[in-house]
Protein backbone atom coordinates (compact mmCIF):
# COMPACT_ATOMS: atom_id res chain seq x y z
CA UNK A 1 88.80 92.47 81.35
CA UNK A 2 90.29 92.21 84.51
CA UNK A 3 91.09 95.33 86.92
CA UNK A 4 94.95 95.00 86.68
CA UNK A 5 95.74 98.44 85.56
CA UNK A 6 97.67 98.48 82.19
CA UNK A 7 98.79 101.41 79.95
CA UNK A 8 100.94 102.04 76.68
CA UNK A 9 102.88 104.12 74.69
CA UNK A 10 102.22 103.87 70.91
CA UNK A 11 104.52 105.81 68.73
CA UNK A 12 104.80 105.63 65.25
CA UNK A 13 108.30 104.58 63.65
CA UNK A 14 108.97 107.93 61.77
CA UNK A 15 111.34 109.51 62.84
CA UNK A 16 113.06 110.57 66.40
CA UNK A 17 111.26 110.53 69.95
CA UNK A 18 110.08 113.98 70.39
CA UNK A 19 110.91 115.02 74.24
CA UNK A 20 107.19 115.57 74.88
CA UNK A 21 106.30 111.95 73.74
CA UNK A 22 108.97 111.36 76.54
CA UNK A 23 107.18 112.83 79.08
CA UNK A 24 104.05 111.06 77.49
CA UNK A 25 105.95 107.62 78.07
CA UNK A 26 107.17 109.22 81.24
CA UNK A 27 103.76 109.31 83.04
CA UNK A 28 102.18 106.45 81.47
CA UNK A 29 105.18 104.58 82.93
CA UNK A 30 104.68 106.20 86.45
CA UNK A 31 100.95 105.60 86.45
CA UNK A 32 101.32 101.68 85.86
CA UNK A 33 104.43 101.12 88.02
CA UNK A 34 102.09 103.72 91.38
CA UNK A 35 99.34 100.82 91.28
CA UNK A 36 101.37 97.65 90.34
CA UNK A 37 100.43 97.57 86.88
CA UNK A 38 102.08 97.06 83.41
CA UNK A 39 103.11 99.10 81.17
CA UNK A 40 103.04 97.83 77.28
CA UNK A 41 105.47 99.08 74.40
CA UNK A 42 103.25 98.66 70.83
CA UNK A 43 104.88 99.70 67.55
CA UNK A 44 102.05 101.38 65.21
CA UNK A 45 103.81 101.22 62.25
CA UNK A 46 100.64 100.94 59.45
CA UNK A 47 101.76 104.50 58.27
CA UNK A 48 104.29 102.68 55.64
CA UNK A 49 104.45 105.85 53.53
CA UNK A 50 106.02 107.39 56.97
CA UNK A 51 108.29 105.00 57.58
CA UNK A 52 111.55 105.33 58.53
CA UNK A 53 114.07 102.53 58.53
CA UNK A 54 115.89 102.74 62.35
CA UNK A 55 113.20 104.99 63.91
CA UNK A 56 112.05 101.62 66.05
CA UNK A 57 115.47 100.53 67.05
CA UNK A 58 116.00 104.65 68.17
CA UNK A 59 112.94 104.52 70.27
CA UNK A 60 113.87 101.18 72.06
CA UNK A 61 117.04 102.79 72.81
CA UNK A 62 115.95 105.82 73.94
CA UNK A 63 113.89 103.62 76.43
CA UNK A 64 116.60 102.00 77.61
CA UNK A 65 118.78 105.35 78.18
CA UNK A 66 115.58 106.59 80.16
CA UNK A 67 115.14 103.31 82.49
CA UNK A 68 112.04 102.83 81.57
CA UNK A 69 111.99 98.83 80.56
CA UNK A 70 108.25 97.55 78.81
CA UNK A 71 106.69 95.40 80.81
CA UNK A 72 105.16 93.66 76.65
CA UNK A 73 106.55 95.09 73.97
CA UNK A 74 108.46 93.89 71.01
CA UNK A 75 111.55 92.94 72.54
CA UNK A 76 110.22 91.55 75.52
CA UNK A 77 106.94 89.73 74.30
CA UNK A 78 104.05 89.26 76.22
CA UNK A 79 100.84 87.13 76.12
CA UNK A 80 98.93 90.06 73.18
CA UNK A 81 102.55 89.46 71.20
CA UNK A 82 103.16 90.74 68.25
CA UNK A 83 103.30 94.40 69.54
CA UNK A 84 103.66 95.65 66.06
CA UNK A 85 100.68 96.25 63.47
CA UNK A 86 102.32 95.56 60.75
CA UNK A 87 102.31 92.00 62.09
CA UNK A 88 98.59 92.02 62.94
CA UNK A 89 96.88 92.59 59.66
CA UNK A 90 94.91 89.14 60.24
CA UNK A 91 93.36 90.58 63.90
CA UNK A 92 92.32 93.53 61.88
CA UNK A 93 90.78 92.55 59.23
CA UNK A 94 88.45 90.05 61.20
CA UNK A 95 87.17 92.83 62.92
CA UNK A 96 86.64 95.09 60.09
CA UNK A 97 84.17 92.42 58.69
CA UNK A 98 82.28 92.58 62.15
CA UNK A 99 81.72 95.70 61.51
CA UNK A 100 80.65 95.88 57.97
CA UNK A 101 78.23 92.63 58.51
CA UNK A 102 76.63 94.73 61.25
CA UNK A 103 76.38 97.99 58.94
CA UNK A 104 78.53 100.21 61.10
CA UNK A 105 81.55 99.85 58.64
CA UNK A 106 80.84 100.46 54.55
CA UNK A 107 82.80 100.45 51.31
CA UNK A 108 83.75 103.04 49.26
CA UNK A 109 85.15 103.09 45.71
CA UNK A 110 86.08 106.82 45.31
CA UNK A 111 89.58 107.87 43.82
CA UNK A 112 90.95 111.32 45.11
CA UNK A 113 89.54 113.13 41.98
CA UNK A 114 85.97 112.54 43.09
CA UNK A 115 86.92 113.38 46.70
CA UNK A 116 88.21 116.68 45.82
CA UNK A 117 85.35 117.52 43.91
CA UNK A 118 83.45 117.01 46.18
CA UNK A 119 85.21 119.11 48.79
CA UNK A 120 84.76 122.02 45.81
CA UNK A 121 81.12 121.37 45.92
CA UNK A 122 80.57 121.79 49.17
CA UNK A 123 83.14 124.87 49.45
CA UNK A 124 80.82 126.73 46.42
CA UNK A 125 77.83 125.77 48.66
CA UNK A 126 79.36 127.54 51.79
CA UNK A 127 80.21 124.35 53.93
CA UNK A 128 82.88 125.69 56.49
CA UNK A 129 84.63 122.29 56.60
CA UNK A 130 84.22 119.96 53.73
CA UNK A 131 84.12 116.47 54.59
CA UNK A 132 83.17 112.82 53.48
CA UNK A 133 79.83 112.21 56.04
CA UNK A 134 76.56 111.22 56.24
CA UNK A 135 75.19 113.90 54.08
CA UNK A 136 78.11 114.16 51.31
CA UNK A 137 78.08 110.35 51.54
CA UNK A 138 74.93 110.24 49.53
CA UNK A 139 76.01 111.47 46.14
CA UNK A 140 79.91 109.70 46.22
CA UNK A 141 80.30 105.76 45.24
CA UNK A 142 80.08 103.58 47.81
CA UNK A 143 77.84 100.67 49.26
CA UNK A 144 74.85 103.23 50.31
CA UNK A 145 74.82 105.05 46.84
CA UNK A 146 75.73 101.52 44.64
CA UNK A 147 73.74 98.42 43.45
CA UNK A 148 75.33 95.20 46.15
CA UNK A 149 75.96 93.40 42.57
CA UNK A 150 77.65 96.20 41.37
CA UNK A 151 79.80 96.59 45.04
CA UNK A 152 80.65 92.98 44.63
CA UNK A 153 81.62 93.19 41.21
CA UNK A 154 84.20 95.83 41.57
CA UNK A 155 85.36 94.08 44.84
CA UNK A 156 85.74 90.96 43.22
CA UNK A 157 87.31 92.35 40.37
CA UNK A 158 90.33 94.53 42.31
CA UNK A 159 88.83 97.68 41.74
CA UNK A 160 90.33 99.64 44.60
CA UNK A 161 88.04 100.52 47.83
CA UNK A 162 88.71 101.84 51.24
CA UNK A 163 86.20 101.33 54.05
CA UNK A 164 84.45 104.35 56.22
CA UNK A 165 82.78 104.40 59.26
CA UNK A 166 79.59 104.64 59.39
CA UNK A 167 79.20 107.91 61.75
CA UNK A 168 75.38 108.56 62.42
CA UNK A 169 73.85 111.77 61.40
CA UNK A 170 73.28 114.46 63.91
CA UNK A 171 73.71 112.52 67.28
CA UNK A 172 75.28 113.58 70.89
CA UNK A 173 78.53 111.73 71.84
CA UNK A 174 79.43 111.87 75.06
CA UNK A 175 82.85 110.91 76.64
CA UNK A 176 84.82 111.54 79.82
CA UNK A 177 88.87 112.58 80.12
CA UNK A 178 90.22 112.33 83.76
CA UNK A 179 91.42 115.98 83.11
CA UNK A 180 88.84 118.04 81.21
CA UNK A 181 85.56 115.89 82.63
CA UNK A 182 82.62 115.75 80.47
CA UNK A 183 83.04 116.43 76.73
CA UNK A 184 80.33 116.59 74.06
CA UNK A 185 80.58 116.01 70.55
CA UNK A 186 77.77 116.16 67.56
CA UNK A 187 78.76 113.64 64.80
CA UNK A 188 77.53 116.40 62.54
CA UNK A 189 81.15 117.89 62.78
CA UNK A 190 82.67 114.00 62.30
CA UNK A 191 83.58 112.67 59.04
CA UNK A 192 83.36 108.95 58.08
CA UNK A 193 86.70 108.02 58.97
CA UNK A 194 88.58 105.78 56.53
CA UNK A 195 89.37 102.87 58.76
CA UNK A 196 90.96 100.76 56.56
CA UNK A 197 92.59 101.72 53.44
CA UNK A 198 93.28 100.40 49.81
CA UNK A 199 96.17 98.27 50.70
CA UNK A 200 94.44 96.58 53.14
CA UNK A 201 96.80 98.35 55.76
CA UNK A 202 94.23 99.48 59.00
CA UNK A 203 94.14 103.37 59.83
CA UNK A 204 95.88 104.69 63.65
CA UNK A 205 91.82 104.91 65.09
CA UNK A 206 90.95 101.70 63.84
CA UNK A 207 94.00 99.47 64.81
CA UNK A 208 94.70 101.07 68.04
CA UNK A 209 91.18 100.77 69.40
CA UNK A 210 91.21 97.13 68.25
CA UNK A 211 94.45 96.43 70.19
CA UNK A 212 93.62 98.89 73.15
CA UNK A 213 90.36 96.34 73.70
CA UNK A 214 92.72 93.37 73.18
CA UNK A 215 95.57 94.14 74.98
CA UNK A 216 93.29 95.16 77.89
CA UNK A 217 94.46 98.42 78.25
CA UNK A 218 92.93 100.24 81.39
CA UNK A 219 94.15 103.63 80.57
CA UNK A 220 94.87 105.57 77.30
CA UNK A 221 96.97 108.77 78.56
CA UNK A 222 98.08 110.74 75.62
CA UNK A 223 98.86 114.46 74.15
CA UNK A 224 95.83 116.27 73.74
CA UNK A 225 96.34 116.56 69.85
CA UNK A 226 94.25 113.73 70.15
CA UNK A 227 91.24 114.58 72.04
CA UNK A 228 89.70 115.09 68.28
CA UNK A 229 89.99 111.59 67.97
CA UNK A 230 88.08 110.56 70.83
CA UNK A 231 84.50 111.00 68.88
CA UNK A 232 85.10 108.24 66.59
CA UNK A 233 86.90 105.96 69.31
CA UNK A 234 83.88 105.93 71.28
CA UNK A 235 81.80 104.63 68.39
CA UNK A 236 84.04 101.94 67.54
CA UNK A 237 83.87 100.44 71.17
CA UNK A 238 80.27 101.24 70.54
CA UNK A 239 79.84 99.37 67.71
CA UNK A 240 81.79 96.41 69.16
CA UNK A 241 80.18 96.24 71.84
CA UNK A 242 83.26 97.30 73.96
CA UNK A 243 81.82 100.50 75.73
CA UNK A 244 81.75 98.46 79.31
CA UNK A 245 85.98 97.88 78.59
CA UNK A 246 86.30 101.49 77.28
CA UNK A 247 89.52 102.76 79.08
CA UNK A 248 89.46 105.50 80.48
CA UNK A 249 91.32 108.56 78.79
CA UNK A 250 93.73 111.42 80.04
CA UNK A 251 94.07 114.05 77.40
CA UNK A 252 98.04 115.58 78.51
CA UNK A 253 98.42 119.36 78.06
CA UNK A 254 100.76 120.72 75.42
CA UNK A 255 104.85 121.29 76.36
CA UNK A 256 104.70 124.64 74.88
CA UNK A 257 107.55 127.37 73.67
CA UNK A 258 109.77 128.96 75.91
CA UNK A 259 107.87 131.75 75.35
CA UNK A 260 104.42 129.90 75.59
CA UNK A 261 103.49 131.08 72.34
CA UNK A 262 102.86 127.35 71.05
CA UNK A 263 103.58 123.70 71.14
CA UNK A 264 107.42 122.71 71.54
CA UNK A 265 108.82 122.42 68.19
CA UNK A 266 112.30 121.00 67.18
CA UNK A 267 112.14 124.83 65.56
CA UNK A 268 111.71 126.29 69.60
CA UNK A 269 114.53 123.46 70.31
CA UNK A 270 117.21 124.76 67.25
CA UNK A 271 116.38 128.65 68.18
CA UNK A 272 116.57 128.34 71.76
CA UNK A 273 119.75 126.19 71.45
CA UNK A 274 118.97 122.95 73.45
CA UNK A 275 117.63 119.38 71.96
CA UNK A 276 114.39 118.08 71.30
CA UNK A 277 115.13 114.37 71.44
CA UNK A 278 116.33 112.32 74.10
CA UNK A 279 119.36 110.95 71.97
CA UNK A 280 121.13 111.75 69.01
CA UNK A 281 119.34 111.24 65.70
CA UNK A 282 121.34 110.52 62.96
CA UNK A 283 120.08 109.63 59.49
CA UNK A 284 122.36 110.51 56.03
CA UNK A 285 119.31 112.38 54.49
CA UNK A 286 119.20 114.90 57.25
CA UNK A 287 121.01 117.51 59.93
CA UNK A 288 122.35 115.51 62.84
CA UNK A 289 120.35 116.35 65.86
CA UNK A 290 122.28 115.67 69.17
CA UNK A 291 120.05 114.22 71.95
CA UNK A 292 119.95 115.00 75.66
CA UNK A 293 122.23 111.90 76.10
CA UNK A 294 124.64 113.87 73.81
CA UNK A 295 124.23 117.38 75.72
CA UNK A 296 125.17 115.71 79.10
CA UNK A 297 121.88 115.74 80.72
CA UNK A 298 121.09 112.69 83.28
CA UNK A 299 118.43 110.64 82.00
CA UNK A 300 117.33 110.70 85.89
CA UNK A 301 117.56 114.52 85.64
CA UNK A 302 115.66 114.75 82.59
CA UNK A 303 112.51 112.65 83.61
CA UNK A 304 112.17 114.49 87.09
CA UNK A 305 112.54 117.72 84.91
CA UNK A 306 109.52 116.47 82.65
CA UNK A 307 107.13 114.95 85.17
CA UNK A 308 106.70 118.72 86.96
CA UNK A 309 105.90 120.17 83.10
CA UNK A 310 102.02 119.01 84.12
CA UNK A 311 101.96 116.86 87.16
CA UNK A 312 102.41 118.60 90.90
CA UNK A 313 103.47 116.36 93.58
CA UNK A 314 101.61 119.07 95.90
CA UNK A 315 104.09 120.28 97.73
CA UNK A 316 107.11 121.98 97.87
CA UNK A 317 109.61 118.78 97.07
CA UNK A 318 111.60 119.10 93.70
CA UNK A 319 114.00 116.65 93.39
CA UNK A 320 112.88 113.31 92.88
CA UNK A 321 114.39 109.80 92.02
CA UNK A 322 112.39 107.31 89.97
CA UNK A 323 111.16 105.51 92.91
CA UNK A 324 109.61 108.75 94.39
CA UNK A 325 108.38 110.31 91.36
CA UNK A 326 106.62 106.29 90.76
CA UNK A 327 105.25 106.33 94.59
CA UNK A 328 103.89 110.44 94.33
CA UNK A 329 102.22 110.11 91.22
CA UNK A 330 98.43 110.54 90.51
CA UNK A 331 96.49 111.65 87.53
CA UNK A 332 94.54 113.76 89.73
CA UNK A 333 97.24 116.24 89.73
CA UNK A 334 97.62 116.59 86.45
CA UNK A 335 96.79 119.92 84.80
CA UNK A 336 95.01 121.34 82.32
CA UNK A 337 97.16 124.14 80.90
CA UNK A 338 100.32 123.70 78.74
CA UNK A 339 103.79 123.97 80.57
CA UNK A 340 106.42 126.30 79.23
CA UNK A 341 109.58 124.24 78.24
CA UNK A 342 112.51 126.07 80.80
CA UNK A 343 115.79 124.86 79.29
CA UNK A 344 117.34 126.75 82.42
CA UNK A 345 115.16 124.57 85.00
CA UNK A 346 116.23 121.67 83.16
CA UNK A 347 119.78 122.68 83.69
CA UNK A 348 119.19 123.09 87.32
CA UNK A 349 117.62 119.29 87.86
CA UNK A 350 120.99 118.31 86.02
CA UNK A 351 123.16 119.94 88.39
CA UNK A 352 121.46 118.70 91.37
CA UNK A 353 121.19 115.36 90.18
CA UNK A 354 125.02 115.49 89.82
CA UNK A 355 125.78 116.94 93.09
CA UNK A 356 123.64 113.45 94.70
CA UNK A 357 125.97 111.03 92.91
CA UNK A 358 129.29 110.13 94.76
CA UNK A 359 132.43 111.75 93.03
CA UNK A 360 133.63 107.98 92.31
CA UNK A 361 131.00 108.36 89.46
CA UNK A 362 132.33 111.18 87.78
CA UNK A 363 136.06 110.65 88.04
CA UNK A 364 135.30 108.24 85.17
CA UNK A 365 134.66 111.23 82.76
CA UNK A 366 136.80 113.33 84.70
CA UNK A 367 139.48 110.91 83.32
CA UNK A 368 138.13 110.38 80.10
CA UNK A 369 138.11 114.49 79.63
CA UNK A 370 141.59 114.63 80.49
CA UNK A 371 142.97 111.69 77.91
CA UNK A 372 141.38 113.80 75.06
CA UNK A 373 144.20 116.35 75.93
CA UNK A 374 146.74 113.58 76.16
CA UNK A 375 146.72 114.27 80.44
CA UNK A 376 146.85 110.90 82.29
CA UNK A 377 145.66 111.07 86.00
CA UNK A 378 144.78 108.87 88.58
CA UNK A 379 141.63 107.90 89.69
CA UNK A 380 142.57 108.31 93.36
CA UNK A 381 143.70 112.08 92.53
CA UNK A 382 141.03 113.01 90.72
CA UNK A 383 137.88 111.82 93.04
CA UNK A 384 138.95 114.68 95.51
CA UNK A 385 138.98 117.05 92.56
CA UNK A 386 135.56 116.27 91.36
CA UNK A 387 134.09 115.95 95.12
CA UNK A 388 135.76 119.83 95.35
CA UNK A 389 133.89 121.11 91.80
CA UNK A 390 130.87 119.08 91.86
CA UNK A 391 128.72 122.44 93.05
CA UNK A 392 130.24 124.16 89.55
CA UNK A 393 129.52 122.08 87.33
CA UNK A 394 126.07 121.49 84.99
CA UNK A 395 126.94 118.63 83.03
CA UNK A 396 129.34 115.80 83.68
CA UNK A 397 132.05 117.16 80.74
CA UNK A 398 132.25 120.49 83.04
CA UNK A 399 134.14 118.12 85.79
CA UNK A 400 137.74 118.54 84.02
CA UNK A 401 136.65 121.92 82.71
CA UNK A 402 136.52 123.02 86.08
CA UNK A 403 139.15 121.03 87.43
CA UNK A 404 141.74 121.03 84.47
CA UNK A 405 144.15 123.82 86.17
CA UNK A 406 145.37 120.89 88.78
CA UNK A 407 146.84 119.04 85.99
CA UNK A 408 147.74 121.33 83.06
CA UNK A 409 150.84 123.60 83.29
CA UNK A 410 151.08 127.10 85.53
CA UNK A 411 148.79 129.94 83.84
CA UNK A 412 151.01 131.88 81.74
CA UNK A 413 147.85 134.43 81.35
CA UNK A 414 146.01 136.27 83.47
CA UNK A 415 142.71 138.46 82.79
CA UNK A 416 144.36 141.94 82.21
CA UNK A 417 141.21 143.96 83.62
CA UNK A 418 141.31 141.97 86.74
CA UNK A 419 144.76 143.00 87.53
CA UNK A 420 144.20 146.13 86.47
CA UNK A 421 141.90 146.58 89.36
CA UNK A 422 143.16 145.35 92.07
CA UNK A 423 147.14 144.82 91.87
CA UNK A 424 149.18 147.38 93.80
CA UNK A 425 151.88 147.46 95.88
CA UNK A 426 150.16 146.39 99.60
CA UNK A 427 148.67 143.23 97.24
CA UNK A 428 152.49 142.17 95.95
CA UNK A 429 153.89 142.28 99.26
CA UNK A 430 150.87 139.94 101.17
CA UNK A 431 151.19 137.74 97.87
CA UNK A 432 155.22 137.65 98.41
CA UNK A 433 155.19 137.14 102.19
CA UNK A 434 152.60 134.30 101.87
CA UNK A 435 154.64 132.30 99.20
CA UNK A 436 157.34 132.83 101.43
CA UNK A 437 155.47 131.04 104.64
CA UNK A 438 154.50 128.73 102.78
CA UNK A 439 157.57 127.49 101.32
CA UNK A 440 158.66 127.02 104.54
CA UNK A 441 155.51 125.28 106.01
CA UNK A 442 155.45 121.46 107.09
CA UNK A 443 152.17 121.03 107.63
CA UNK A 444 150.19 120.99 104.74
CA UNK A 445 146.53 121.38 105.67
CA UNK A 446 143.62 124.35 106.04
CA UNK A 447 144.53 125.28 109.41
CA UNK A 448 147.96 126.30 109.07
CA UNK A 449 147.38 127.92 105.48
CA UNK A 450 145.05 129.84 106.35
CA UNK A 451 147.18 130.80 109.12
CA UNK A 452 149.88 131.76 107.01
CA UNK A 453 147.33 134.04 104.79
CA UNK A 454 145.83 135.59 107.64
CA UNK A 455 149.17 136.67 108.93
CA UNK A 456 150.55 138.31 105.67
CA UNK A 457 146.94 139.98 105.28
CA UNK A 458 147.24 141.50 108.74
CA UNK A 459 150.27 142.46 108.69
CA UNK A 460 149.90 144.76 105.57
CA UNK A 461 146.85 146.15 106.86
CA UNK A 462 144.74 144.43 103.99
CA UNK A 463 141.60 142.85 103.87
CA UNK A 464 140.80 139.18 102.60
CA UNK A 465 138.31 140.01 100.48
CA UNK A 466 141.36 142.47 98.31
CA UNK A 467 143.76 139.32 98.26
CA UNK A 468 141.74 136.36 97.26
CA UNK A 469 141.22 137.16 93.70
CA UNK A 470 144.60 137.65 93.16
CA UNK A 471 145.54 134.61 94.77
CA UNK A 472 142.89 132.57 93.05
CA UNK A 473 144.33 133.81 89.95
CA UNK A 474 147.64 133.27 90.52
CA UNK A 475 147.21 129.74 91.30
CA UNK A 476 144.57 128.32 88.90
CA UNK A 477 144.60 131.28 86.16
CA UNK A 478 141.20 132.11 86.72
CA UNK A 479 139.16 135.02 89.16
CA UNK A 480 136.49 132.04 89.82
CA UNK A 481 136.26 128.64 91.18
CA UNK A 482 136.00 126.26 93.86
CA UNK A 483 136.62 126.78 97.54
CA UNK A 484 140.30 128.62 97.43
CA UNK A 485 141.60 126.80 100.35
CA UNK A 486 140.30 122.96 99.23
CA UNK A 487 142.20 124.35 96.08
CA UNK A 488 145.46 125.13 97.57
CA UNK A 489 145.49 121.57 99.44
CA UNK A 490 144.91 119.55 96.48
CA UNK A 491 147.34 121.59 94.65
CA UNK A 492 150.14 121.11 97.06
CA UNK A 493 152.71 123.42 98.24
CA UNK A 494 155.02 122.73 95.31
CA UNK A 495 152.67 123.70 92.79
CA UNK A 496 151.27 126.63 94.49
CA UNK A 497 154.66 128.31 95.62
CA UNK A 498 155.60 128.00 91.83
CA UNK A 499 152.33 129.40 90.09
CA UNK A 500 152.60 132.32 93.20
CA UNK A 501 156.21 132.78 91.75
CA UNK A 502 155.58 132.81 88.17
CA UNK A 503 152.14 135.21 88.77
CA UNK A 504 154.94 137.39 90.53
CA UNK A 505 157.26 137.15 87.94
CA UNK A 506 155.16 137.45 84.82
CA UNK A 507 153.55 141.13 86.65
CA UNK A 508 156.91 142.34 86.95
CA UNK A 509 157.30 141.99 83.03
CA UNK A 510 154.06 142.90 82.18
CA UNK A 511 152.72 144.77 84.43
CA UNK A 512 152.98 148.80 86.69
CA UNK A 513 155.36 147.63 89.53
């Protein structure tokens, strides 16, 4: 094996990418890319009863929404090709004779009847956890407890077998994870995992240790669901002589609940109100789940959100592209505890990721927003618009949200409590004298608007802190918004001297004066 470093994500085809298997994929992908290395894409589809047609094709394009492009994988090939195990049944099952020539690997002929009497046995003996092993071993059919004439007679004759592990009675197994150190294990807790099973189809421990050792994978870095797992793992490269190549393994803390109370769920996700994949999944048998895609999250937002749910960059520094996330990154700051999923932190990485991006960018949906409503508008108009909004706005559908009012029609309502408050006689005449001025004005820019409003606001002995509301209102229909004067210029004095008059107008009908 040579000393190139080399990772992988593994997922199995069943169903959508779960958003902490993206952060998973996330800092595998940022490990490999910080020290030059690759980073591999394998499909562990053996499962078949799990299966679900489309779940591959979802989690290449999830990849490719992320930006994070396999170095081998199944699109993209690679000298270890094929990259799926359903297409390397042949690899597997020349190994699986290695190890049952050298005894560390035996068959056994048990249906699930005499398994789950023997799991009632051991229950009315008091065993806390009942389990096929080196002791229960001894009284179920397999090649320990059966003639070899009588193991080759039922093989030979299709009577159905799976094969076990041999795991070795009451012995210390020692292993190290980059994040928890130095873990012990006594195989008197370990049952003899089934490694392959009746239809010939390999087991997850079995195939992805084989492939691991294959594919020369440096690093296994993984949710620590499967820190279980690693017992048996380190007998197989044990019993393969592999324990020199052994990769070494980081053990990622849970994403919990909002509330901490447990791993993220897509039940935390629906209650909480915000997804739990990175794009829509949509199958006929079941609810359509929208995605992050869907929600209007950057897929730039979303992975700098993820990589500080467990990683610090030790320091103060938030905001990261891809590049500086890839050159910052270490396993050694990696923690140990579970990170609380913050939909509202996630919210605020989108909105500063927006605010980088030049306007151009988002006049596009700006645009787009507007056509829905059967509004056509210029790109040239709107990039102003979107440059004046951008600090309002969360997601990239918020743009015409925010910036609708300089295209739709005058507001023809206005929020009753508002005006309630704060509309009086000194505010009408300030409000009247300023659309006046500015009728009149030739020079349409800050300076002499503000002018113009200072001069009405002083002369009725007001403050600008009583008009502004009003005025905001009057103009764009709402009490909140952008920057009032950047408003007023991009309006134009047409537009505002008519909205002023029709606010004036519609309080005279409505309204106490």
């Amino acid at each position: 094996m040579n000393n190139a470093i080399k990772v992988r994500f593994a997922p199995s085809p069943t169903g959508a990418l779960h958003i902490g298997s993206v952060r998973t994929i996330l800092y595998n992908y940022l490990f490999a890319k910080k020290h030059g290395g690759q980073f591999i894409l394998r499909i562990e589809d053996t499962d078949q009863k799990r299966f679900v047609p489309g779940a591959e094709e979802y989690i290449l394009e999830s990849l490719r929404w992320l930006g994070i492009v396999p170095d081998e994988g199944p699109e993209q090939g690679g000298p270890y090709a094929p990259y799926k195990q359903s297409e390397r049944t042949d690899i597997y099952k020349q190994h699986i004779q290695r190890l049952l020539d050298a005894g560390h690997a035996y068959y056994a002929f048990d249906s699930q009847e005499d398994i789950e009497e023997m799991r009632i046995r051991l229950k009315e003996a008091k065993v806390t956890s009942p389990q096929y092993n080196s002791i229960s071993r001894e009284w179920m059919k397999n090649q320990f407890t059966l003639p070899p004439e009588q193991v080759k007679e039922w093989i030979d004759g299709g009577k159905p077998y799976v094969i076990r592990l041999n795991v070795p009675h009451k012995e210390h197994i020692r292993f190290h994870d980059v994040i928890r150190g130095w873990v012990k294990v006594d195989t008197s807790v370990l049952d003899d995992k089934v490694l392959m099973k009746s239809d010939g189809i390999p087991t997850y421990h079995f195939a992805s240790v084989v492939d691991d050792y294959l594919m020369q994978i440096t690093h296994v870095i993984r949710g620590e669901e499967w820190l279980p797992s690693m017992p048996i793992h380190v007998l197989l490269y044990r019993y393969f002589g592999w324990s020199e190549q052994m990769p070494k393994f980081v053990h990622l803390p849970l994403l919990l609940s909002p509330n901490g109370t447990g791993k993220l769920s897509k039940r935390h996700a629906d209650e909480y109100g915000f997804p739990a994949f990175p794009i829509i999944w949509n199958r006929p048998e079941l609810t359509v789940k929208k995605g992050f895609r869907e929600q209007g999250y950057l897929p730039e937002a979303l992975l700098n959100f993820l990589a500080l749910l467990g990683w610090s960059p030790g320091n103060d520094q938030e905001l990261f592209t891809q590049k500086e996330l890839i050159k910052a990154f270490s396993l050694e700051r990696l923690g140990k505890s579970g990170a609380k999923f913050d939909i509202t932190k996630a919210n605020w990485f989108n909105q500063q990721h927006i605010k980088k991006q030049s306007p151009t960018v988002w006049a596009e949906y700006f645009i787009a927003e507007a056509a829905k409503e059967g509004i056509t508008c210029n790109q040239e108009n709107v990039i102003p618009i979107c440059d004046l909004v951008k600090d309002r706005v969360t997601f990239p559908q918020d743009f015409w949200l925010e910036g609708k009012f300089f295209f739709v029609m005058a507001p023809i309502n206005y929020d009753s409590d508002t005006i309630k408050k704060r509309w009086n006689v000194q505010i009408k005449e300030v409000l009247t004298d300023f659309m006046h001025a500015l009728s009149t004005l030739t020079e349409w820019d800050h300076k002499h608007v503000k002018s113009l409003l200072q001069a009405s606001i002083i002369a009725h002995n007001t403050s600008i802190g009583h008009i502004m509301p009003i005025l905001r209102m009057a103009v764009t229909g709402v009490t909140a918004g952008p920057e009032l004067m950047d408003t007023l210029i991009l309006l134009g004095k047409d537009k505002v001297c008519a909205r002023i008059i029709a606010f004036l107008n519609g309080c005279k009908i409505k309204l106490f004066i």
